[in-house]
Each structure stands twice: as C-alpha cells, then as structure tokens.
C-alpha atoms as a PDB file:
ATOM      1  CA  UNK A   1     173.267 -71.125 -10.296  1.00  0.00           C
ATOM      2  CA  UNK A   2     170.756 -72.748 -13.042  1.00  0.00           C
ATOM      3  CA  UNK A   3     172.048 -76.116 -14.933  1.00  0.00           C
ATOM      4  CA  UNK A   4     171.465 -75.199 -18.230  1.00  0.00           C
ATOM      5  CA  UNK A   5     170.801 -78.711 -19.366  1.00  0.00           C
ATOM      6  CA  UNK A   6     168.870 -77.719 -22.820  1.00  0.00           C
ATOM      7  CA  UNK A   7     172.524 -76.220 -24.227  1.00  0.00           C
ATOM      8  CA  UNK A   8     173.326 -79.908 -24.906  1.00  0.00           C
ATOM      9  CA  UNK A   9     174.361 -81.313 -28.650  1.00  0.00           C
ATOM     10  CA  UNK A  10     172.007 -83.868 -28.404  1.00  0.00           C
ATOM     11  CA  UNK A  11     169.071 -80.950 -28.119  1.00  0.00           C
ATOM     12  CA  UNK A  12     170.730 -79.294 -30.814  1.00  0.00           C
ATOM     13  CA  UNK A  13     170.610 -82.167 -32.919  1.00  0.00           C
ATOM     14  CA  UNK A  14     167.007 -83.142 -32.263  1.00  0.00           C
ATOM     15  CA  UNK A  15     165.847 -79.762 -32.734  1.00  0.00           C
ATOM     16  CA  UNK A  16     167.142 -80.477 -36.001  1.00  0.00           C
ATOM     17  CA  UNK A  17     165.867 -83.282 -36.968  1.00  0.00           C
ATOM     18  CA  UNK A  18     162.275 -81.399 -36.866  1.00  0.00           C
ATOM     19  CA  UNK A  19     160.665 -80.006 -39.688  1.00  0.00           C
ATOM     20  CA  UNK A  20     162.537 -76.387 -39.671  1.00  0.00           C
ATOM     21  CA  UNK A  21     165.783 -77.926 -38.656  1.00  0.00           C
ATOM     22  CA  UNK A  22     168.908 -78.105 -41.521  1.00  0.00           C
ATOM     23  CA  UNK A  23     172.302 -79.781 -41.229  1.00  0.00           C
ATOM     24  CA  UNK A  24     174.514 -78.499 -38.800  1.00  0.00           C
ATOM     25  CA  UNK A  25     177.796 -77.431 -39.521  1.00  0.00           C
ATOM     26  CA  UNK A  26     181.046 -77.573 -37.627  1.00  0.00           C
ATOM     27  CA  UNK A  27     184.905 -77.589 -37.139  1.00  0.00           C
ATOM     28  CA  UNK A  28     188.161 -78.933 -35.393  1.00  0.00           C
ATOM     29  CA  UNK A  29     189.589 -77.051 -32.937  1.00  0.00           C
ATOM     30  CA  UNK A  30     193.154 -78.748 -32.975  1.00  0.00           C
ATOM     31  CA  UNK A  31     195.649 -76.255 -32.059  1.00  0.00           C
ATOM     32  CA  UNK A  32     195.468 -76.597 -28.231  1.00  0.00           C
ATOM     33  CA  UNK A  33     195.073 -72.635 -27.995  1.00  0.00           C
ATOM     34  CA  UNK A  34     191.862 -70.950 -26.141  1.00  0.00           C
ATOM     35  CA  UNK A  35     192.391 -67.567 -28.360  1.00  0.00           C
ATOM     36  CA  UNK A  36     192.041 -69.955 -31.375  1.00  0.00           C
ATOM     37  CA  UNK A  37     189.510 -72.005 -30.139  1.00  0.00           C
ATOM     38  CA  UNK A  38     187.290 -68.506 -29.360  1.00  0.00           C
ATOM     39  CA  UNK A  39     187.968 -67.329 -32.729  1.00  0.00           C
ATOM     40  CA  UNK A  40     186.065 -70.135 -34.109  1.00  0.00           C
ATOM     41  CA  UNK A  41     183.527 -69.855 -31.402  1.00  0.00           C
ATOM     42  CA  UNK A  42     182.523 -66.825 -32.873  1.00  0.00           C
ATOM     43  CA  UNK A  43     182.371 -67.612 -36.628  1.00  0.00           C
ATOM     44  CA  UNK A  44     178.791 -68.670 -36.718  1.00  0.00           C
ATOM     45  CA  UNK A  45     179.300 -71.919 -37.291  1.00  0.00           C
ATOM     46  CA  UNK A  46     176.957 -74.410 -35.066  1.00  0.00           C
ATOM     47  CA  UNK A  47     179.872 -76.935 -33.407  1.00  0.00           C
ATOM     48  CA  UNK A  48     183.405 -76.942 -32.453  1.00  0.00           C
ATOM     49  CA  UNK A  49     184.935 -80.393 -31.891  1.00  0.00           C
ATOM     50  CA  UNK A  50     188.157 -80.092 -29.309  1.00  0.00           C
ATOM     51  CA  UNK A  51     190.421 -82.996 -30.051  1.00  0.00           C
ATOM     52  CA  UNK A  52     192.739 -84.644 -27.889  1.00  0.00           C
ATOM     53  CA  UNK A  53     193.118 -87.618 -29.587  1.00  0.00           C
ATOM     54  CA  UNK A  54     195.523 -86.457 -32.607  1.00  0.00           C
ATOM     55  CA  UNK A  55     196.099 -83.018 -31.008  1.00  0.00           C
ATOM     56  CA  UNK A  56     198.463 -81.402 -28.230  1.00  0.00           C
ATOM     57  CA  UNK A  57     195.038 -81.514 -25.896  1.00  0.00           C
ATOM     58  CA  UNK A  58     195.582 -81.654 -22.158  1.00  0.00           C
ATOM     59  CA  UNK A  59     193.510 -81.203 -19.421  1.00  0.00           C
ATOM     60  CA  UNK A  60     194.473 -77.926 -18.845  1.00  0.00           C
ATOM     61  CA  UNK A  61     194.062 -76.434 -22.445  1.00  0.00           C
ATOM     62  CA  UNK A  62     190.634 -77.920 -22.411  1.00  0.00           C
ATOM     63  CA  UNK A  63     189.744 -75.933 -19.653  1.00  0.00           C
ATOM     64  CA  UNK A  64     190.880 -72.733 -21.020  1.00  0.00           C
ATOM     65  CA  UNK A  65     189.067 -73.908 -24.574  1.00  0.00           C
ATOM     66  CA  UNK A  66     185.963 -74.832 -22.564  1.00  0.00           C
ATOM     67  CA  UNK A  67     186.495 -71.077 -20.597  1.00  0.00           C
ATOM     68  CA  UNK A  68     186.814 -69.304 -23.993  1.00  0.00           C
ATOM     69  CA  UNK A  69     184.148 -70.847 -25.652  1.00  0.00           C
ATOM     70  CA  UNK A  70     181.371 -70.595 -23.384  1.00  0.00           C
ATOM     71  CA  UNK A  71     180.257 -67.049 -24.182  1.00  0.00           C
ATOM     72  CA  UNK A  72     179.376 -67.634 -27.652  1.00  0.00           C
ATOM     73  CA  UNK A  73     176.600 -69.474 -29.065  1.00  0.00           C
ATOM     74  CA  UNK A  74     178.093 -72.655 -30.297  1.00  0.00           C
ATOM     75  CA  UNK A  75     178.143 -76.401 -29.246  1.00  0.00           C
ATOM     76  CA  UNK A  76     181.303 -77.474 -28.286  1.00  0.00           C
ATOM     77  CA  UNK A  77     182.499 -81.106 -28.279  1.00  0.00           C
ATOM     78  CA  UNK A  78     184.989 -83.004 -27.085  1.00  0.00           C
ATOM     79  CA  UNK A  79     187.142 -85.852 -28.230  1.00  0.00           C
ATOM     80  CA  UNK A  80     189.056 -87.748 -25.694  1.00  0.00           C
ATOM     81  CA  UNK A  81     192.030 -89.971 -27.025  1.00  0.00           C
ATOM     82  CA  UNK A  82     190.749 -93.143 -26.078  1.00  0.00           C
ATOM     83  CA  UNK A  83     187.841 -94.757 -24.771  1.00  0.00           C
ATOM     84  CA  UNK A  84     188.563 -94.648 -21.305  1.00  0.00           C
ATOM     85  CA  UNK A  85     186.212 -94.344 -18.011  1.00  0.00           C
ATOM     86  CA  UNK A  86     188.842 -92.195 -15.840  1.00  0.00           C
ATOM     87  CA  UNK A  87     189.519 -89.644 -18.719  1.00  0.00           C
ATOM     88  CA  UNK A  88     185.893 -89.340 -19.580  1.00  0.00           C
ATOM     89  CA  UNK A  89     185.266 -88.710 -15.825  1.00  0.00           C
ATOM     90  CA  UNK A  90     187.986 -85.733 -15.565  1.00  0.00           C
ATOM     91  CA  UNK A  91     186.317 -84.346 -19.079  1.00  0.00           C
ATOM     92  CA  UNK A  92     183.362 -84.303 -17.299  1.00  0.00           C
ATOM     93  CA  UNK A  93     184.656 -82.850 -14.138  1.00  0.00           C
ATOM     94  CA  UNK A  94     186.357 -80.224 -16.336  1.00  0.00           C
ATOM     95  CA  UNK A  95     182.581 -79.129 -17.599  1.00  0.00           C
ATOM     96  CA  UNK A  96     182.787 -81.062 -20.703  1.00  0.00           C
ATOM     97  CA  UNK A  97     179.190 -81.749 -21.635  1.00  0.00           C
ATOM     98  CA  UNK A  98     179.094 -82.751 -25.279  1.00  0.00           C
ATOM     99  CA  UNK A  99     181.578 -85.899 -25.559  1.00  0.00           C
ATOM    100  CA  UNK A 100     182.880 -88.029 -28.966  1.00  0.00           C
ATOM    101  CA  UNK A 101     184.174 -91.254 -28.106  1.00  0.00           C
ATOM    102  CA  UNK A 102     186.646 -92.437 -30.827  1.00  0.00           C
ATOM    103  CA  UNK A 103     186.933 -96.036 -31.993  1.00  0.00           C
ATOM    104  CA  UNK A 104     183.574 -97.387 -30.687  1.00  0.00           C
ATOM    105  CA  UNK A 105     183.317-100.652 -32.305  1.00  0.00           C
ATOM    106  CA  UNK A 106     181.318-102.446 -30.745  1.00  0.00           C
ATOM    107  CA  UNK A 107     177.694-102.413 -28.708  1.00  0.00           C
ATOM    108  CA  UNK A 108     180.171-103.566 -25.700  1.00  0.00           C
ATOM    109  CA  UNK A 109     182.241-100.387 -26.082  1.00  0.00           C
ATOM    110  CA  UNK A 110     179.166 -97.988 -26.760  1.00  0.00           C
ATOM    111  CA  UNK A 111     177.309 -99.408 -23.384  1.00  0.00           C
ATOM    112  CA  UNK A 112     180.952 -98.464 -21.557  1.00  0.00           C
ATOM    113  CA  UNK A 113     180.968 -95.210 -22.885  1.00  0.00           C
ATOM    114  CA  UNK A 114     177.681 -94.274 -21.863  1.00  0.00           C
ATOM    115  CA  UNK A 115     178.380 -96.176 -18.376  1.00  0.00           C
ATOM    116  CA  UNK A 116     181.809 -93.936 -18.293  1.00  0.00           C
ATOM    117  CA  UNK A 117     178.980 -90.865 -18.186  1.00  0.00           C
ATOM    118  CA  UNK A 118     176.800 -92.066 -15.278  1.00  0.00           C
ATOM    119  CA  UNK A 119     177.049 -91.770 -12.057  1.00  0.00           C
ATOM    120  CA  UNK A 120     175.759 -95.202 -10.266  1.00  0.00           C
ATOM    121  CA  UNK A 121     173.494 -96.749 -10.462  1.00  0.00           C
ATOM    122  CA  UNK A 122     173.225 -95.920 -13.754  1.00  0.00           C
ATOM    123  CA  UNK A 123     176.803 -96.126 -14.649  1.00  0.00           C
ATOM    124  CA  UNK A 124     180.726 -95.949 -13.198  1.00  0.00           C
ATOM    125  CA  UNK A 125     181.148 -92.254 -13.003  1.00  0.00           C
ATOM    126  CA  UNK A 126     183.136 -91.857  -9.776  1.00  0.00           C
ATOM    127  CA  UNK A 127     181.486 -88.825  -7.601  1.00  0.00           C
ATOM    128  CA  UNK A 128     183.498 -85.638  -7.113  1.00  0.00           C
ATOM    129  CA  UNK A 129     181.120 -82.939  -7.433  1.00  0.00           C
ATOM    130  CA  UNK A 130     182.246 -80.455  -4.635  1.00  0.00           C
ATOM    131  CA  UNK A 131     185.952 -80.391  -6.147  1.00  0.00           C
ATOM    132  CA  UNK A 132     184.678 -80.039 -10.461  1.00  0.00           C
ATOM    133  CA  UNK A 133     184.043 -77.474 -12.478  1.00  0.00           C
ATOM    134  CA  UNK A 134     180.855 -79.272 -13.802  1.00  0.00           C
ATOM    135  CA  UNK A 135     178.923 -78.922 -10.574  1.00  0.00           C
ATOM    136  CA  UNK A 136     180.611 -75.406 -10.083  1.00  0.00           C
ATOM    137  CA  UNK A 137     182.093 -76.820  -7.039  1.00  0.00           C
ATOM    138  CA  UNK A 138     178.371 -77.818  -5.299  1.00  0.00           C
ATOM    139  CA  UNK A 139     177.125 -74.309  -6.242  1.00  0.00           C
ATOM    140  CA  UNK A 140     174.295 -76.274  -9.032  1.00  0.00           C
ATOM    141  CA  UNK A 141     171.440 -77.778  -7.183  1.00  0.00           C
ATOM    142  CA  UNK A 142     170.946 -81.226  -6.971  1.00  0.00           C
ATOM    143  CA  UNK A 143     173.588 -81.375  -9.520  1.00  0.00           C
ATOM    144  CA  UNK A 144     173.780 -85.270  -8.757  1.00  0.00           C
ATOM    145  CA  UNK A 145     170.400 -85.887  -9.385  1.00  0.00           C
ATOM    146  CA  UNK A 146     170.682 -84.074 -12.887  1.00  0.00           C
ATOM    147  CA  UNK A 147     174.577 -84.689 -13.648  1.00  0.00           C
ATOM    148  CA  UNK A 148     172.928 -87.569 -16.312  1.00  0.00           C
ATOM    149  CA  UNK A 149     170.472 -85.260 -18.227  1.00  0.00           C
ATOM    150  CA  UNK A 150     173.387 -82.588 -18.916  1.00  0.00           C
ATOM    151  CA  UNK A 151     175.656 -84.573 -20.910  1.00  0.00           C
ATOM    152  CA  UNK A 152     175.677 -85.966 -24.570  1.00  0.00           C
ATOM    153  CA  UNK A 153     177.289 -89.147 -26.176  1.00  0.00           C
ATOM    154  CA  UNK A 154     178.221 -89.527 -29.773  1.00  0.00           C
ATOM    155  CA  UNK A 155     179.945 -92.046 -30.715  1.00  0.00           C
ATOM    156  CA  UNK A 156     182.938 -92.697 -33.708  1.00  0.00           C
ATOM    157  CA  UNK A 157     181.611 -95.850 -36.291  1.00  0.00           C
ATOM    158  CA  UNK A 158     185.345 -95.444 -38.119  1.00  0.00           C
ATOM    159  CA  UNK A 159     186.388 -99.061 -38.887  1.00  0.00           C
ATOM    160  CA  UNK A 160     184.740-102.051 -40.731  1.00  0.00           C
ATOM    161  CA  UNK A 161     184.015-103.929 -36.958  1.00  0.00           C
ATOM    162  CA  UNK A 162     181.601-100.783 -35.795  1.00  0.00           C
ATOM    163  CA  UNK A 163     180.218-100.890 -39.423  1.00  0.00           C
ATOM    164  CA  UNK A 164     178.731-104.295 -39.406  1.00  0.00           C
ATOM    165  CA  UNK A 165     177.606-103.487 -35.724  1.00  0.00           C
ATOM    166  CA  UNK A 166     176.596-100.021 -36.360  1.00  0.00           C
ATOM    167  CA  UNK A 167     172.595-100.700 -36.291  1.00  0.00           C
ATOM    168  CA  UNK A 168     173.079-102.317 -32.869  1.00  0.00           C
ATOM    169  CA  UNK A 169     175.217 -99.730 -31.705  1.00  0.00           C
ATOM    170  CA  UNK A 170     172.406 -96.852 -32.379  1.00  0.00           C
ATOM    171  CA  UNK A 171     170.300 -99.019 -29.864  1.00  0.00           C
ATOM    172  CA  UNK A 172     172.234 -98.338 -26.866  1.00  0.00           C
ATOM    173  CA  UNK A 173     170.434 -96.329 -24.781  1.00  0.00           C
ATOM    174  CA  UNK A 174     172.376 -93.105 -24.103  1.00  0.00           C
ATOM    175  CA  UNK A 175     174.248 -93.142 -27.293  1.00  0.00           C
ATOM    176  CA  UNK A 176     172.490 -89.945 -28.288  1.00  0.00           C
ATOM    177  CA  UNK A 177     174.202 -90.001 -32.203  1.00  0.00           C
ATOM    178  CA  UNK A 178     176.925 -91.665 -34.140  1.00  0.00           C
ATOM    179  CA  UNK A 179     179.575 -89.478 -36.258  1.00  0.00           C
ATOM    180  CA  UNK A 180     181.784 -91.608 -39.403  1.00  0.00           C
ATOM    181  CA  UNK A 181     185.329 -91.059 -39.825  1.00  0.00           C
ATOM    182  CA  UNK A 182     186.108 -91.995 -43.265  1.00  0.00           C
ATOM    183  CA  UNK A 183     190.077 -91.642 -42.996  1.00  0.00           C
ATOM    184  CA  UNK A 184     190.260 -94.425 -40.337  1.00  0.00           C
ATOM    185  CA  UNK A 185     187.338 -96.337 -41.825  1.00  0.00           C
ATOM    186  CA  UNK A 186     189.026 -96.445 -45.103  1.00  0.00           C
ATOM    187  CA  UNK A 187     192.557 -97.150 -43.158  1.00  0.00           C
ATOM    188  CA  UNK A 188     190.733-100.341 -41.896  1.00  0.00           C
ATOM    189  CA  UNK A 189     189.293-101.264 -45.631  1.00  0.00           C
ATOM    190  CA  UNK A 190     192.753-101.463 -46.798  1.00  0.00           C
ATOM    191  CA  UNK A 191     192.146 -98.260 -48.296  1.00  0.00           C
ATOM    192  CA  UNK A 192     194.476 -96.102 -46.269  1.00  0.00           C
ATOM    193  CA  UNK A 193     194.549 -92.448 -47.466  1.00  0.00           C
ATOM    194  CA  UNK A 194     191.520 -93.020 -50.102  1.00  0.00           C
ATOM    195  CA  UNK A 195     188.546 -92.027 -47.942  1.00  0.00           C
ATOM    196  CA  UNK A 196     186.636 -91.025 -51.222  1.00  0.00           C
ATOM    197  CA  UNK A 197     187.044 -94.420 -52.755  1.00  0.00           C
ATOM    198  CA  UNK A 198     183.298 -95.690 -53.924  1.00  0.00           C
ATOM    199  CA  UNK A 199     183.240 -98.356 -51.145  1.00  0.00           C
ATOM    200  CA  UNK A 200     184.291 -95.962 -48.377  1.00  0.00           C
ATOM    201  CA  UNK A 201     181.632 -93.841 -49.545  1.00  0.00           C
ATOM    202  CA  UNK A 202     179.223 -97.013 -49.407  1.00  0.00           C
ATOM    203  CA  UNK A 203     179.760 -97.424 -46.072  1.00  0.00           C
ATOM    204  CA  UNK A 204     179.224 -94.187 -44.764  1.00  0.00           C
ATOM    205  CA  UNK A 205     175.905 -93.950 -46.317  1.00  0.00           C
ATOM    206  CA  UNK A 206     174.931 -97.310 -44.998  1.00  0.00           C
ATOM    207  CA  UNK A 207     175.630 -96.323 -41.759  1.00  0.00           C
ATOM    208  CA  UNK A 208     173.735 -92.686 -42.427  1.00  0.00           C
ATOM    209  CA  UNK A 209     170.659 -94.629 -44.168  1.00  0.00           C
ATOM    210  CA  UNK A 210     170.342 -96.826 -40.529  1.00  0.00           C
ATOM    211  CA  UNK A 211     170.675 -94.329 -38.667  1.00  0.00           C
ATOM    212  CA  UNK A 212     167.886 -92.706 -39.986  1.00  0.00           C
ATOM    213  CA  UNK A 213     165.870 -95.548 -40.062  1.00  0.00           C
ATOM    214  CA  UNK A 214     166.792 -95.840 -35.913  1.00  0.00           C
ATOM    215  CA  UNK A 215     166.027 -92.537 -35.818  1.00  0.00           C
ATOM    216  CA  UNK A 216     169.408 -91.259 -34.822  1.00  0.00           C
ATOM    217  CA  UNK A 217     171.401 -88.628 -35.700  1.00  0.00           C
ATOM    218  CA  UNK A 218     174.323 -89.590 -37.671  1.00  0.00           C
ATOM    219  CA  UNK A 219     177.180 -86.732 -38.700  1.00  0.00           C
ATOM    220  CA  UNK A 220     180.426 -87.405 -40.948  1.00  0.00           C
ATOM    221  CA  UNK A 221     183.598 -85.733 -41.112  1.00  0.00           C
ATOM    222  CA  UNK A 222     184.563 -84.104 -44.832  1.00  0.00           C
ATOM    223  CA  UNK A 223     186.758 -81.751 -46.050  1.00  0.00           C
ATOM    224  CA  UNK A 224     186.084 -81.871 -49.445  1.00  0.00           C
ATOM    225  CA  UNK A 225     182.906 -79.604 -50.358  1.00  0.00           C
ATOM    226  CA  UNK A 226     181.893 -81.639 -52.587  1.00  0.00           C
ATOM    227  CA  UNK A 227     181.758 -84.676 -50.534  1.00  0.00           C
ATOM    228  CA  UNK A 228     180.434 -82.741 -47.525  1.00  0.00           C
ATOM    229  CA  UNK A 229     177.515 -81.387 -50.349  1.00  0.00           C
ATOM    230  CA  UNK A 230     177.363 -85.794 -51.095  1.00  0.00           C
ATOM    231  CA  UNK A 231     176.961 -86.703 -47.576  1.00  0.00           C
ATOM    232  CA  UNK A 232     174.699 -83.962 -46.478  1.00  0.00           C
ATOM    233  CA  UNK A 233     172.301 -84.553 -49.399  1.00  0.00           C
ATOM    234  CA  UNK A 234     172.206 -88.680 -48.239  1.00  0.00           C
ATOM    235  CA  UNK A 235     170.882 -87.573 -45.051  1.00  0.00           C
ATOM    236  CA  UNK A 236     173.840 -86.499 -42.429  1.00  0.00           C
ATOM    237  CA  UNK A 237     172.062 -84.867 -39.344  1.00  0.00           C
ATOM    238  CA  UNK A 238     175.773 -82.804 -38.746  1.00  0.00           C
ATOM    239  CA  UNK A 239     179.169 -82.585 -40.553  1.00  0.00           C
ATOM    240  CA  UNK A 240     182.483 -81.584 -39.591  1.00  0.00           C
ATOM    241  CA  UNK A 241     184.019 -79.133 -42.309  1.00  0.00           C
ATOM    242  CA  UNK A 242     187.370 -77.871 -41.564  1.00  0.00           C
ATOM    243  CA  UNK A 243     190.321 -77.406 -39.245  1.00  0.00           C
ATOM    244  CA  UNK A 244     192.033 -74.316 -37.551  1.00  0.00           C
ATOM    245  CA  UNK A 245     195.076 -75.511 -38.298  1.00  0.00           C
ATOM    246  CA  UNK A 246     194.052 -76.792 -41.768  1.00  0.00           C
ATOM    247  CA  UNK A 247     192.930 -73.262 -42.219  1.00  0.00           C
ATOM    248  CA  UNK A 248     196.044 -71.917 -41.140  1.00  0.00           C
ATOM    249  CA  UNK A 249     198.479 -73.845 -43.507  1.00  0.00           C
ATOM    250  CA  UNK A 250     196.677 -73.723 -46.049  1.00  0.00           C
ATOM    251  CA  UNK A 251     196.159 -69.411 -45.883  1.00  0.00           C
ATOM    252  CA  UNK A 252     199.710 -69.516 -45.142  1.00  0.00           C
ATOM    253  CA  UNK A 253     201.074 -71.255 -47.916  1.00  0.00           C
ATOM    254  CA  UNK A 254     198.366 -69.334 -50.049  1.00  0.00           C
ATOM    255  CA  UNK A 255     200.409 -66.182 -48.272  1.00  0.00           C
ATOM    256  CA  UNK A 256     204.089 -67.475 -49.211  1.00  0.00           C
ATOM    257  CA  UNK A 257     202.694 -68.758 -52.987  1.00  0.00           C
ATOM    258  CA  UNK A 258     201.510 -64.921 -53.614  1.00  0.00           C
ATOM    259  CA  UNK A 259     204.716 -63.100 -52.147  1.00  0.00           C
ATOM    260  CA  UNK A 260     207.737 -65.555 -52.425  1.00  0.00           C
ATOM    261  CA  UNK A 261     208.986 -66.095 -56.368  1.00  0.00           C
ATOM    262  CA  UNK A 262     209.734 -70.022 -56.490  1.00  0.00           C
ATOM    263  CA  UNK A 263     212.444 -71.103 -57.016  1.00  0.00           C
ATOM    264  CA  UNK A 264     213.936 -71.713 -60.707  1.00  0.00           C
ATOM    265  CA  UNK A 265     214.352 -75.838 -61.080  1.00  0.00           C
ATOM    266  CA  UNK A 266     218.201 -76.735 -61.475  1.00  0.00           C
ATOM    267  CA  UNK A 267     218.644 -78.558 -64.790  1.00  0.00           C
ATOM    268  CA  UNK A 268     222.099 -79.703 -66.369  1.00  0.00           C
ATOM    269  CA  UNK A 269     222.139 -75.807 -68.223  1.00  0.00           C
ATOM    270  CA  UNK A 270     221.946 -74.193 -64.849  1.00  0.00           C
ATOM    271  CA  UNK A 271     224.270 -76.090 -63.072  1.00  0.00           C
ATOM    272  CA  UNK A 272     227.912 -74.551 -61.841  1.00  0.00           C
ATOM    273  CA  UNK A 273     230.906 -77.239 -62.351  1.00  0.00           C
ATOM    274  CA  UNK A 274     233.533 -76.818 -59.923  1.00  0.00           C
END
C-alpha cells in the first residue's frame, strides 16, 4: 500500500506559493458528525479544519471524519485542544496528517510541537505503528523511515506573546506555516470580542508581512468577507471562511425569519390587567 506523502497541506500550500498558485480557501468542521464533515468535503473548497479544541471532537469522531473525508479531494486538518505530545501522537496514530497546534506562543512551544510529530531521534513520538491507522497497521513500507515526511505542522500565533515571537517562531524547522486567530489575539489585547479593531488588524498583517519575508505560509481565520477580501489582498497564503454549524444557524434562523410571523412587542396598550 503506497504512502501518499505529496497529499500533505504543506505541499498544498507550497504549490501555492508558486507563480500559478492563489489563496486557498477553507472551513470548520465543528459539529463532530462524519455525514457533515463529508458534505463539506465535497463542496470544492480546498481545506477542512476538524476542531477539537472548542468542539464535541473525540477520538472516535475524528476517525469517522478522517474515514469520510478521505475520498474527496480536499486537505483536511486537524486541531487538537491543547498542545500536548500524547494527544498529538494518538492524532497521528488515528491517520491525522495535517495538524494545527493552538496557542503556540513561543519558539519553545513550536520546537515541542514539531518534536510531538517525530519519531526519535528526531523527536518524542512514541512508536506504535503495527497497532495505528497511520501505518495501516504495518501494511505501508518502511512507514518508520517515512512517518516524518507525511505529516504537516501549522502552528496558531493568537495572542500578543506569539506575536512579538512570531518571526522566530517561522524559523523552527518543521513548522511548515503559521495560521492567526484574531478572536483570541484580540481577547489577549484587551480587545475581547473586537477582532476587527485597527490594532488587531495591525497585528495580523505584521505577522502575514514576516511571514512572507521568512518565506512561510501564513493563513488567518475570517468570517467577515470583507475582512477575508482585507487579509487575502495583504498576502495570506490560506484563510478559513466559515463554519458548518455557523452555516447551519444562520440558514436556520434565515428559515424561521421567512416562515414564523414575530411576535407583536407588548406595550402598556396591549397589555391584559387582571
């Protein structure tokens, strides 16, 4: 059974950065469900990002997300809740080969989330090949030798700390991109909820305009398609755009708006003494 170690996001994303590559565009996948998660897979978009970190993401519905996804030409990532070498090691068992790290803010915590991805003596990765889904239980050859080559590491600059330390973080080797997260970055500016304030916005495209200079791919998460249209136009390699279940309260409510008759407000007039 082949390794197909070209299918990773970092080959995406430096295919990209050549002179026929363009932006490339993703979602969350946050509903935990593999029928979801396929739905998406199938859109056309480029990337899916799985989340576990604010999401009802367990081992077991990764699998199944993994499972579902893998017949359809997209990229999918995913984000682990924490930092953490013995998580990132059962992601990787699972077959996760595209990882985001959250809360990477320093060059310390980028060199241990590479080092969670290596197997020694490279890194920490603890060896379990003939019982993971990675190595399709010892049925990829020399699957040890290659384990390294097959997975990519991008990691979260979403506070002021991994701002200031951003340029030193895109040296790590391994770190193969960095991706912004302007709600927690503004959070940590005393900005909580304002991620379009100007100096949030300053700080993402610092962080863009090094990583270009490093030569990096950097990505951003936004909502807004006017912000994504800001960020992509000040150089962002990739871009998160939406949210199944954004998507799906938002048509729903849309749904309810167009068939349910609101309510009349109660004023003093329409009040009923008793």
């Amino acid at each position: 059974m082949p390794l197909r170690i070209e299918d990773t996001f970092r080959d995406a994303l430096r295919a990209q950065q050549g002179e026929a590559g363009r932006p490339l565009a993703g979602m969350w996948v946050c509903s935990g469900s593999p029928l979801v998660a396929e739905l998406c897979a199938g859109s056309g978009l480029d990337w899916l990002l799985v989340d576990a970190e604010h999401s009802p993401n367990g081992l077991e519905s990764i699998l199944a997300q993994l499972q579902a996804t893998s017949a359809y030409p997209v990229h999918t990532l995913v984000r682990p809740p924490v930092n953490d070498t013995v998580i990132i090691k059962q992601y990787l068992d699972l077959g996760v080969q595209n990882l985001l790290i959250p809360m990477v803010n320093s060059v310390a915590e980028a060199e241990a989330a590479v080092a969670a991805t290596r197997y020694p003596p490279q890194g920490v990765r603890g060896v379990g090949s003939a019982l993971a889904r990675a190595a399709r239980w010892n049925r990829v050859p020399d699957y040890l030798a290659r384990a390294n080559d097959t997975i990519s590491v991008t990691v979260q600059i979403e506070s002021t700390s991994a701002v200031e330390a951003v340029e030193d973080i895109l040296k790590v080797d391994g770190v193969d991109a960095v991706f912004i997260g302007p709600s927690d970055l503004a959070a940590s500016m005393g900005l909580l909820g304002q991620q379009e304030h100007p100096e949030v916005r300053a700080a993402v495209e610092h962080c863009l305009t090094v990583a270009r200079a490093a030569g990096k791919p950097a990505g951003v998460n936004a909502f807004n398609p006017d912000t994504a249209r800001h960020y992509l136009s000040s150089g962002a390699d990739f871009i998160l755009v939406g949210a199944d279940v954004a998507l799906l309260a938002r048509g729903s409510e849309a749904l309810a708006a167009k068939y349910i008759p609101h309510p009349v407000a109660e004023t003093a007039e329409t009040r009923t003494s008793y």
